[in-house]
N, C-alpha and C. Protein backbone atom coordinates (compact mmCIF):
# COMPACT_ATOMS: atom_id res chain seq x y z
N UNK A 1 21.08 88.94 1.41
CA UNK A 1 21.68 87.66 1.67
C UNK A 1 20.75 86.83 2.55
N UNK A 2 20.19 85.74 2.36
CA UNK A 2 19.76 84.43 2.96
C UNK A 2 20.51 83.08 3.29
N UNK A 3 20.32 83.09 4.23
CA UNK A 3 21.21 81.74 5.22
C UNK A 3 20.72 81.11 5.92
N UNK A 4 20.67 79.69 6.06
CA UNK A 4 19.67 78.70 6.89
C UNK A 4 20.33 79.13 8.41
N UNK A 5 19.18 78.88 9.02
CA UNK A 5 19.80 78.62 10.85
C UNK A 5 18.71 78.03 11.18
N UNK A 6 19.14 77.15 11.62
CA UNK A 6 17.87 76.18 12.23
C UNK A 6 17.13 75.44 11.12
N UNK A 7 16.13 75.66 11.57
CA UNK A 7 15.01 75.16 10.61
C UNK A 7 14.18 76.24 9.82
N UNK A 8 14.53 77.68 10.17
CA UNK A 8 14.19 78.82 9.35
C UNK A 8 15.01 79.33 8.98
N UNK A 9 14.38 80.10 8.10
CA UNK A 9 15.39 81.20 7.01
C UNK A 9 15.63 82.62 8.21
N UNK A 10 16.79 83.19 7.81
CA UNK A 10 17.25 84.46 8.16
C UNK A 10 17.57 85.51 7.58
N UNK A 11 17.33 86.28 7.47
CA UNK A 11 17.44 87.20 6.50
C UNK A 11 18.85 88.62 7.36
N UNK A 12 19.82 88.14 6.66
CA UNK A 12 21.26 88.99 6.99
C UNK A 12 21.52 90.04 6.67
N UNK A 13 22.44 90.82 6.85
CA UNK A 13 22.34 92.49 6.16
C UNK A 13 24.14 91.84 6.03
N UNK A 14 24.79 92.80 5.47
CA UNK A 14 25.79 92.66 4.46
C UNK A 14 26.95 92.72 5.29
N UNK A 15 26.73 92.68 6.55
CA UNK A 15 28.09 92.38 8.02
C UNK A 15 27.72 90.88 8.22
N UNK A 16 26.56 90.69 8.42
CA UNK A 16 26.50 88.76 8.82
C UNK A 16 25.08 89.50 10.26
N UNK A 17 24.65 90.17 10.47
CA UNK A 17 24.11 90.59 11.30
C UNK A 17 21.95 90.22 10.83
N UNK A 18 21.92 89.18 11.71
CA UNK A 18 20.42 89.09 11.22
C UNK A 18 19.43 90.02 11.48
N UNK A 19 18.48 90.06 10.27
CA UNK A 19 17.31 91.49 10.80
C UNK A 19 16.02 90.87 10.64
N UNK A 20 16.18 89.40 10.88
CA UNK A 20 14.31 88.88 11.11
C UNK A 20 14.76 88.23 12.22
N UNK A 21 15.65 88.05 13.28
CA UNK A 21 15.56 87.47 14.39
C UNK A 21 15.23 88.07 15.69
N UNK A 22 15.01 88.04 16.93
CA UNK A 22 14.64 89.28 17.78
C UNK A 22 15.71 90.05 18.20
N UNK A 23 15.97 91.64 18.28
CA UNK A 23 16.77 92.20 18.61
C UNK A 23 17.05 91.69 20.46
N UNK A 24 18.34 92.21 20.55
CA UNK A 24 19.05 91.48 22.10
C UNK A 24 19.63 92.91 22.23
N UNK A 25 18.49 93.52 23.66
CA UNK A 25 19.34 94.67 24.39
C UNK A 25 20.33 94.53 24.92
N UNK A 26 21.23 95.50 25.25
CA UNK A 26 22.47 95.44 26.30
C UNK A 26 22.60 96.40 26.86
N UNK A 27 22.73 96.15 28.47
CA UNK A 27 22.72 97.32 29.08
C UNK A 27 23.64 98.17 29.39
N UNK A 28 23.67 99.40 29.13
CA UNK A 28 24.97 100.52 29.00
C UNK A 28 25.22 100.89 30.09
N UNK A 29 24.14 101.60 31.63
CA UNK A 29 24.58 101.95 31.75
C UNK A 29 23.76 101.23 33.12
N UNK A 30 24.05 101.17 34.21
CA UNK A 30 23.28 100.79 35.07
C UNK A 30 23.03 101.81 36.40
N UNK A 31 23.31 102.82 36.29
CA UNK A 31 23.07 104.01 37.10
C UNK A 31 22.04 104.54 36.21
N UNK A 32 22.00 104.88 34.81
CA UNK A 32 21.22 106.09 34.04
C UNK A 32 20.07 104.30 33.90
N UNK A 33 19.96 103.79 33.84
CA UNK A 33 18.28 102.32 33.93
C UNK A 33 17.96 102.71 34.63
N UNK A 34 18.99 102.76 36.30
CA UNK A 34 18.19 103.04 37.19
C UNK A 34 17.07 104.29 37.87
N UNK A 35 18.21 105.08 37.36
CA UNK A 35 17.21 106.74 37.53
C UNK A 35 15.95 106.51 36.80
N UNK A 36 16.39 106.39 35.13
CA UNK A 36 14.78 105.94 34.62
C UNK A 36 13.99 105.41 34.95
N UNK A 37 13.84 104.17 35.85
CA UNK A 37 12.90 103.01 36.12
C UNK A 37 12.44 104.48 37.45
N UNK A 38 13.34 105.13 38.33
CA UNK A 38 12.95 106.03 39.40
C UNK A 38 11.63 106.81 39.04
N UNK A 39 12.39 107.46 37.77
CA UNK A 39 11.36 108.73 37.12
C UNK A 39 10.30 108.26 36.67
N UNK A 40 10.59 106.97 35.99
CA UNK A 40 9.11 106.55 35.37
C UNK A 40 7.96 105.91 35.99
N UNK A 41 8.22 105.50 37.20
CA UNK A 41 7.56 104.72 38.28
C UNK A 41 7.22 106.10 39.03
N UNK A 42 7.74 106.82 39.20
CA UNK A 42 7.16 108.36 39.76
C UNK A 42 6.40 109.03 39.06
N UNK A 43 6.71 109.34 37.97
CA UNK A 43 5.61 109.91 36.74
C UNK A 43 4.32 109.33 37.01
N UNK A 44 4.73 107.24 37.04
CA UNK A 44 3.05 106.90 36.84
C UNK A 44 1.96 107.01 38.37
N UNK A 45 3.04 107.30 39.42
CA UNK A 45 2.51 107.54 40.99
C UNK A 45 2.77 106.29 41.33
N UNK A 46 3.51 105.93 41.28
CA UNK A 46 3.69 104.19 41.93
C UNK A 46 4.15 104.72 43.50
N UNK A 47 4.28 103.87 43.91
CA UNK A 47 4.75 103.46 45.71
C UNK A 47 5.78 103.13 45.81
N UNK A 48 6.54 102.19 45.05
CA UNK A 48 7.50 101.66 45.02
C UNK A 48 8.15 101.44 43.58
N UNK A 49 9.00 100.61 43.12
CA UNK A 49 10.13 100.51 42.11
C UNK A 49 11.18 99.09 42.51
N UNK A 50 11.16 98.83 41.87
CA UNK A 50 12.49 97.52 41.76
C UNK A 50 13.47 97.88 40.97
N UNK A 51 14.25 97.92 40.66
CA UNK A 51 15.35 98.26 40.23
C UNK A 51 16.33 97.63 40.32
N UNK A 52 16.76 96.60 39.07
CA UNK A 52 17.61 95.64 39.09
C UNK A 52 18.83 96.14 37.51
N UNK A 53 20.19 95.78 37.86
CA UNK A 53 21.21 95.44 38.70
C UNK A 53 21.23 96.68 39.77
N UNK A 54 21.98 96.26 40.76
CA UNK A 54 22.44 97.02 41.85
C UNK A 54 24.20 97.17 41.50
N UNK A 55 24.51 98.56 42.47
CA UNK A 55 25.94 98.79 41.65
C UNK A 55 26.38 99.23 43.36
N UNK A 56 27.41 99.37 43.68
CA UNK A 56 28.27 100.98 44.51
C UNK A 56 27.45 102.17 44.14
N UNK A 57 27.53 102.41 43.01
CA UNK A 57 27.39 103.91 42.37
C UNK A 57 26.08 104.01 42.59
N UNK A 58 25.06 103.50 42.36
CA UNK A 58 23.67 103.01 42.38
C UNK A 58 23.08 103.52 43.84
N UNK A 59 23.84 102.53 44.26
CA UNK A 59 23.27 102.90 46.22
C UNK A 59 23.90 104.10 46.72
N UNK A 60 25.06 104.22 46.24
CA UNK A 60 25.10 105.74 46.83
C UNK A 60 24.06 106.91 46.44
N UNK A 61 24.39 107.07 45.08
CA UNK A 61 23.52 108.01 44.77
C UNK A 61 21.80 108.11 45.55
N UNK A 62 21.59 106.52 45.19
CA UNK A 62 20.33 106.46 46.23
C UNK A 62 20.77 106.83 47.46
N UNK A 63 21.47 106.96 48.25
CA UNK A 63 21.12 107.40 49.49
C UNK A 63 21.80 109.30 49.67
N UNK A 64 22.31 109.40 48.65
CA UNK A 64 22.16 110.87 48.74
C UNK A 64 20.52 111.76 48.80
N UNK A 65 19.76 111.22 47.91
CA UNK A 65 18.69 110.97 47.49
C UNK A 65 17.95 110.97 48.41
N UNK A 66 17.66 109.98 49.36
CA UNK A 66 17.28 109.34 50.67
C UNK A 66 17.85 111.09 51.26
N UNK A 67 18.72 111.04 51.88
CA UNK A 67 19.91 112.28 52.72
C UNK A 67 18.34 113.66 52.34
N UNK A 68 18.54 113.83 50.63
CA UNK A 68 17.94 115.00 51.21
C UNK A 68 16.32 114.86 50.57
N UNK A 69 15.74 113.97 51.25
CA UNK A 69 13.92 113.27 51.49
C UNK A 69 13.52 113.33 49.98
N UNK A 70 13.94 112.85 49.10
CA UNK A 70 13.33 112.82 47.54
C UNK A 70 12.88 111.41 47.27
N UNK A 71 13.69 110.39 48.09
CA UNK A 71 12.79 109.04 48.28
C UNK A 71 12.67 108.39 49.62
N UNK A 72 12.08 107.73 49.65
CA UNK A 72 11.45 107.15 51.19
C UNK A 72 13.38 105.52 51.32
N UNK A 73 12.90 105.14 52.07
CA UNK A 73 13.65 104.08 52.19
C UNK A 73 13.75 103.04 51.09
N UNK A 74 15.20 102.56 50.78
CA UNK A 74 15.36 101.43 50.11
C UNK A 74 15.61 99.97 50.62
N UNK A 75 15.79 98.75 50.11
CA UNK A 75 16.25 98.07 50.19
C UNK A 75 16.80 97.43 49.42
N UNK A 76 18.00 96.95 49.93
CA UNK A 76 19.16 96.15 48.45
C UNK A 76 18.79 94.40 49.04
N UNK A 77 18.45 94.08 47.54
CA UNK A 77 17.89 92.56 47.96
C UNK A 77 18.69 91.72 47.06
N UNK A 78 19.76 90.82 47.86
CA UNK A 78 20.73 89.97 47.43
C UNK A 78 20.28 88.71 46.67
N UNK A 79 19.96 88.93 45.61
CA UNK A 79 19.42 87.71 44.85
C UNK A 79 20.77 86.87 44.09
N UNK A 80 21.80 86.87 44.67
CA UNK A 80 23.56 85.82 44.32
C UNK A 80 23.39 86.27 42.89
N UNK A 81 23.14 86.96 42.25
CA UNK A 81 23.39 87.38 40.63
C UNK A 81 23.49 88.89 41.00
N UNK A 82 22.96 89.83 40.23
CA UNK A 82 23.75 91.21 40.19
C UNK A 82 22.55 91.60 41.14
N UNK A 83 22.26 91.60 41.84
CA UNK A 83 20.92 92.27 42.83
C UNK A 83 20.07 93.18 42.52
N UNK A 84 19.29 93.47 43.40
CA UNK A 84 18.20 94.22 43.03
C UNK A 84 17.86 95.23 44.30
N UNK A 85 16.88 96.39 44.22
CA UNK A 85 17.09 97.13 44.97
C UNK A 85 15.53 97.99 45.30
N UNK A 86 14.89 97.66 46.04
CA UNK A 86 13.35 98.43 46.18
C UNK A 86 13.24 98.95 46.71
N UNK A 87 12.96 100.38 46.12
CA UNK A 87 12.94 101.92 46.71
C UNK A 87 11.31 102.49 46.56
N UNK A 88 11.43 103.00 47.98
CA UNK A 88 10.05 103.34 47.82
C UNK A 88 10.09 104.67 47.57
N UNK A 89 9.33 105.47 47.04
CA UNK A 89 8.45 106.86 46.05
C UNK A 89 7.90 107.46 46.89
N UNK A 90 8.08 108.94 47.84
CA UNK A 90 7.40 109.27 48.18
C UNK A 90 6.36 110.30 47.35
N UNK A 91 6.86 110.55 46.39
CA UNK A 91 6.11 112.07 45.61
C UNK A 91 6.87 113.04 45.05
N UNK A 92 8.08 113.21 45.84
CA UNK A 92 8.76 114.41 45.16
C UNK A 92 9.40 114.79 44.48
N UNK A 93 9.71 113.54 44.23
CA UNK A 93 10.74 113.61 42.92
C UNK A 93 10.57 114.17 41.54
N UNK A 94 10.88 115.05 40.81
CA UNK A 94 10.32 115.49 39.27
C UNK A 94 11.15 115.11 38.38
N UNK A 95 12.42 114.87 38.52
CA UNK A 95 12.85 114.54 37.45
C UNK A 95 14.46 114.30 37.83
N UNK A 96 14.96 112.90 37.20
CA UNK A 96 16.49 112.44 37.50
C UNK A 96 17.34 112.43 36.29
N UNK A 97 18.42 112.64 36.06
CA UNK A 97 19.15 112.66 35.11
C UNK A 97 20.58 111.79 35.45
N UNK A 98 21.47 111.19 34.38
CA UNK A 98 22.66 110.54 34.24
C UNK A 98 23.51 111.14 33.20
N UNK A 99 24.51 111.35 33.50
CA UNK A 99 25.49 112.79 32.52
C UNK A 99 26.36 111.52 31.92
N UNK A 100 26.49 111.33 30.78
CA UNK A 100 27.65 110.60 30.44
C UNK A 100 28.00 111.43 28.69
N UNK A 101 28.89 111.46 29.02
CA UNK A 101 29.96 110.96 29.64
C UNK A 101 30.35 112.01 31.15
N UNK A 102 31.10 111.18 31.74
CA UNK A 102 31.25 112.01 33.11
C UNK A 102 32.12 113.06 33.06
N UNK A 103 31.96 114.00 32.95
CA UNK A 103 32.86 115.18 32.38
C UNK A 103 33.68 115.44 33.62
N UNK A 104 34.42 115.78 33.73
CA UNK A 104 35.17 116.68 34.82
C UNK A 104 34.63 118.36 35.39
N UNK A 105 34.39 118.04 36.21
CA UNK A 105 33.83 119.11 36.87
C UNK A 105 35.01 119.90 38.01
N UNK A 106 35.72 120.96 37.63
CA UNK A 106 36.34 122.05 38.59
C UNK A 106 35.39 122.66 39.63
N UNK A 107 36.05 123.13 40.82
CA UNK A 107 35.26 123.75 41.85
C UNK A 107 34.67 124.75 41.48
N UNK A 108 35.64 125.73 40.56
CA UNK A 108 34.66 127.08 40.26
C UNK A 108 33.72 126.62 39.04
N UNK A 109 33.69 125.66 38.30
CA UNK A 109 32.74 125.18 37.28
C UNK A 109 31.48 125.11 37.83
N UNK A 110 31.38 124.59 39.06
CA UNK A 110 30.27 123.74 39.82
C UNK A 110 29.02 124.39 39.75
N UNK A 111 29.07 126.25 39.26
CA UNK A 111 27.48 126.82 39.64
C UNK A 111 27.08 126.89 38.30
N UNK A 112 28.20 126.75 37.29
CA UNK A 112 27.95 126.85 35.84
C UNK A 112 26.90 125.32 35.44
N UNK A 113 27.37 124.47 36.23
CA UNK A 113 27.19 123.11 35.80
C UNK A 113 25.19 123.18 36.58
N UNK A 114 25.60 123.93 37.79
CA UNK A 114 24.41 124.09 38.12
C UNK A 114 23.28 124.75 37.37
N UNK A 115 23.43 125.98 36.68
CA UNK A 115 22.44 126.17 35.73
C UNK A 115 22.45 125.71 34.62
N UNK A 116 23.10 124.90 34.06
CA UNK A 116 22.53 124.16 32.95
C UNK A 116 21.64 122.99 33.42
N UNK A 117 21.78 122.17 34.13
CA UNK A 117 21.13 121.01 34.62
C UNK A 117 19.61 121.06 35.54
N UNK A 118 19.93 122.24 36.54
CA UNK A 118 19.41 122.08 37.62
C UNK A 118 18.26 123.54 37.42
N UNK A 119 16.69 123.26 37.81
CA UNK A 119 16.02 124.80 37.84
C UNK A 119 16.18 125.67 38.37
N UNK A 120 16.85 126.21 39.13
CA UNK A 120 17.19 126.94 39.83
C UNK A 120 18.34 126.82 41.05
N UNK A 121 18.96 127.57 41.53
CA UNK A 121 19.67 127.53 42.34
C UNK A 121 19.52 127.00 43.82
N UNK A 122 18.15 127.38 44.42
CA UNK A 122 17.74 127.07 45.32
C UNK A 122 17.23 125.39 45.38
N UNK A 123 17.15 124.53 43.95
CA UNK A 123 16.27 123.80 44.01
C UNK A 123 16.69 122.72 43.28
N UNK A 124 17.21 121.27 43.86
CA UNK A 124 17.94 120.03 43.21
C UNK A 124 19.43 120.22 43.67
N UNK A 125 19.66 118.81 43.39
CA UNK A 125 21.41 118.49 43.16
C UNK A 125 22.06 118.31 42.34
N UNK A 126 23.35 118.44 42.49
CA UNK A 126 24.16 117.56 41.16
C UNK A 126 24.58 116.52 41.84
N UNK A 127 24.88 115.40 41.43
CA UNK A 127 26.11 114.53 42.02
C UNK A 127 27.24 114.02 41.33
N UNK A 128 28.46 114.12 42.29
CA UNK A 128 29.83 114.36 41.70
C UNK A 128 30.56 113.04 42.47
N UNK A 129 31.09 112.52 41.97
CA UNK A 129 32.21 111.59 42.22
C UNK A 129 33.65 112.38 42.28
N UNK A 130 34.18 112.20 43.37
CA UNK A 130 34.98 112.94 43.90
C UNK A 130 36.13 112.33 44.52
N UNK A 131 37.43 112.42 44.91
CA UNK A 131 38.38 111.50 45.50
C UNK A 131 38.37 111.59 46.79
N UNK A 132 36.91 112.08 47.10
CA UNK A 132 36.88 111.68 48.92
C UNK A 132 35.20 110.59 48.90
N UNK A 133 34.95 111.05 47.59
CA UNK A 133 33.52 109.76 47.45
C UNK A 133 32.90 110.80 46.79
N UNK A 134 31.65 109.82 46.26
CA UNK A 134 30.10 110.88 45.66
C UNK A 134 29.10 111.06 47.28
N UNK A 135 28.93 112.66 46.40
CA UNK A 135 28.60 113.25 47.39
C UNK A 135 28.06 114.37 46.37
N UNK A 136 26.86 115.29 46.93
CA UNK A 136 26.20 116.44 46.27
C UNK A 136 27.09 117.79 45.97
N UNK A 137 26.99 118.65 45.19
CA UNK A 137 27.40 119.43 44.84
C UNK A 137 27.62 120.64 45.46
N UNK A 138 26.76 120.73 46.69
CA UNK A 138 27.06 121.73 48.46
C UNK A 138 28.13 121.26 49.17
N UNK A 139 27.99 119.72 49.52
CA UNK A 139 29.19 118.90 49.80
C UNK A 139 30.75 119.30 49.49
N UNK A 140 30.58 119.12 47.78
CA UNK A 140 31.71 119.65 47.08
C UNK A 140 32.26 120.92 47.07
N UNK A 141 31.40 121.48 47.35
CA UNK A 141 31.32 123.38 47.61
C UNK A 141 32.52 123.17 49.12
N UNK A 142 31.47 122.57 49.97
CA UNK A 142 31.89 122.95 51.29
C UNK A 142 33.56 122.29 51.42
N UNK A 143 33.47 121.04 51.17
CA UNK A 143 35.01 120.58 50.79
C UNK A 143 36.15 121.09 50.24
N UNK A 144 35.69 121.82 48.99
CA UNK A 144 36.70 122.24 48.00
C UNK A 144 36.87 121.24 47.19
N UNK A 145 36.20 121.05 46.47
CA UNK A 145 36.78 119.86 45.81
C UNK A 145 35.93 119.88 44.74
N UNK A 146 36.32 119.06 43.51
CA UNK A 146 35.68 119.29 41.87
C UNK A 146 35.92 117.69 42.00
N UNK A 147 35.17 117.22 40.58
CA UNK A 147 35.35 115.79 40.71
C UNK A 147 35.00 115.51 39.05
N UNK A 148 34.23 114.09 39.21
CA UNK A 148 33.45 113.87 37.60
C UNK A 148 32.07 114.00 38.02
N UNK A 149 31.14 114.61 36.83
CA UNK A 149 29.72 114.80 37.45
C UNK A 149 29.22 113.29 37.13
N UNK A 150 28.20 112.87 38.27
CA UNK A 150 27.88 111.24 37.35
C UNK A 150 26.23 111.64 37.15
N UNK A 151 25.25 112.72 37.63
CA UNK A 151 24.11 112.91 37.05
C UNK A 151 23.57 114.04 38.13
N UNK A 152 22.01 114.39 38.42
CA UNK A 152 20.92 115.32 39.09
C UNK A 152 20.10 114.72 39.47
N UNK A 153 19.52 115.40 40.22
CA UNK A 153 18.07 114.98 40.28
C UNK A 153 17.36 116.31 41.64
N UNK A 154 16.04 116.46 40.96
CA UNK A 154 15.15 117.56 41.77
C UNK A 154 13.74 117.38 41.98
C-alpha cells in the first residue's frame, strides 16, 4: 500500500504503520537504560556517565551502589523536564542487570535467586524493593523480609 504524506510517498504495511519513515524509540524502562548506559560507559573505561531520565528507583539503586563502593559519587541535575544524573566510574563495576518483570521474591527464595544471577555468594548484590524500601539482598536477609527483585549488579 502507498499513500501521500507530505510531499513524499510512504510506503505502509497492511495496519497503516509506515516502513520508509524513521523508526521512533520508546523508552520501557528507565532503571534497565540506566544500568546499561552504567555498564557500557564502564566497559569503554569512561570516568563518568550521564544518565538521563532520573527516577526514585534510579537514585536509590544508585546509592545502594555508591553504599557498597561500585561507583564513586553522583549527581542528580535538575534540568525542569525528567532530569538527569552524573555518576562517576570508579572501575569496579563488571556487570549490572534489570529483572523484569519484577518477580516476587520470598525470604527463603533469596539464596536461590542469588545463584542464578549473582557469581558467587561472596560476590555482588541483588536489589529488592521491599515494603520497608529497596535495599540489598543482606539487608533483606537481616530484616526478614522478601519483596519484588528490581535487578544486580557486581
Amino acid at each position: 500500500l502507498r499513500s501521500l504524506v507530505g510531499s513524499e510517498m510512504c510506503i505502509r504495511d497492511r495496519y497503516g504503520g509506515c516502513l520508509s519513515c524513521e523508526i521512533i524509540m520508546v523508552l520501557i524502562s528507565v532503571l534497565h537504560n540506566t544500568l546499561n548506559g552504567i555498564t557500557n560507559a564502564e566497559r569503554r573505561g569512561k570516568r563518568q556517565v550521564l544518565v538521563r531520565p532520573s527516577s526514585n528507583v534510579v537514585v536509590r539503586f544508585l546509592q545502594l551502589m555508591q553504599k557498597h563502593k561500585y561507583i564513586g559519587e553522583f549527581e542528580i541535575v535538575d534540568d525542569h523536564r525528567s532530569g538527569r544524573i552524573v555518576v562517576n566510574l570508579i572501575g569496579r563495576l563488571n556487570k549490572t542487570g534489570c529483572i523484569s518483570p519484577r518477580f516476587d521474591v520470598k525470604l527463603e527464595d533469596i539464596d536461590q535467586w542469588q545463584s542464578y544471577l549473582l557469581p558467587s555468594k561472596q560476590f555482588g548484590f541483588l536489589v529488592l524493593t521491599t515494603s520497608q524500601g529497596i535495599m540489598d539482598h543482606e539487608e533483606a536477609k537481616r530484616k526478614k523480609t522478601g519483596g519484588k527483585i528490581l535487578g544486580f549488579f557486581y
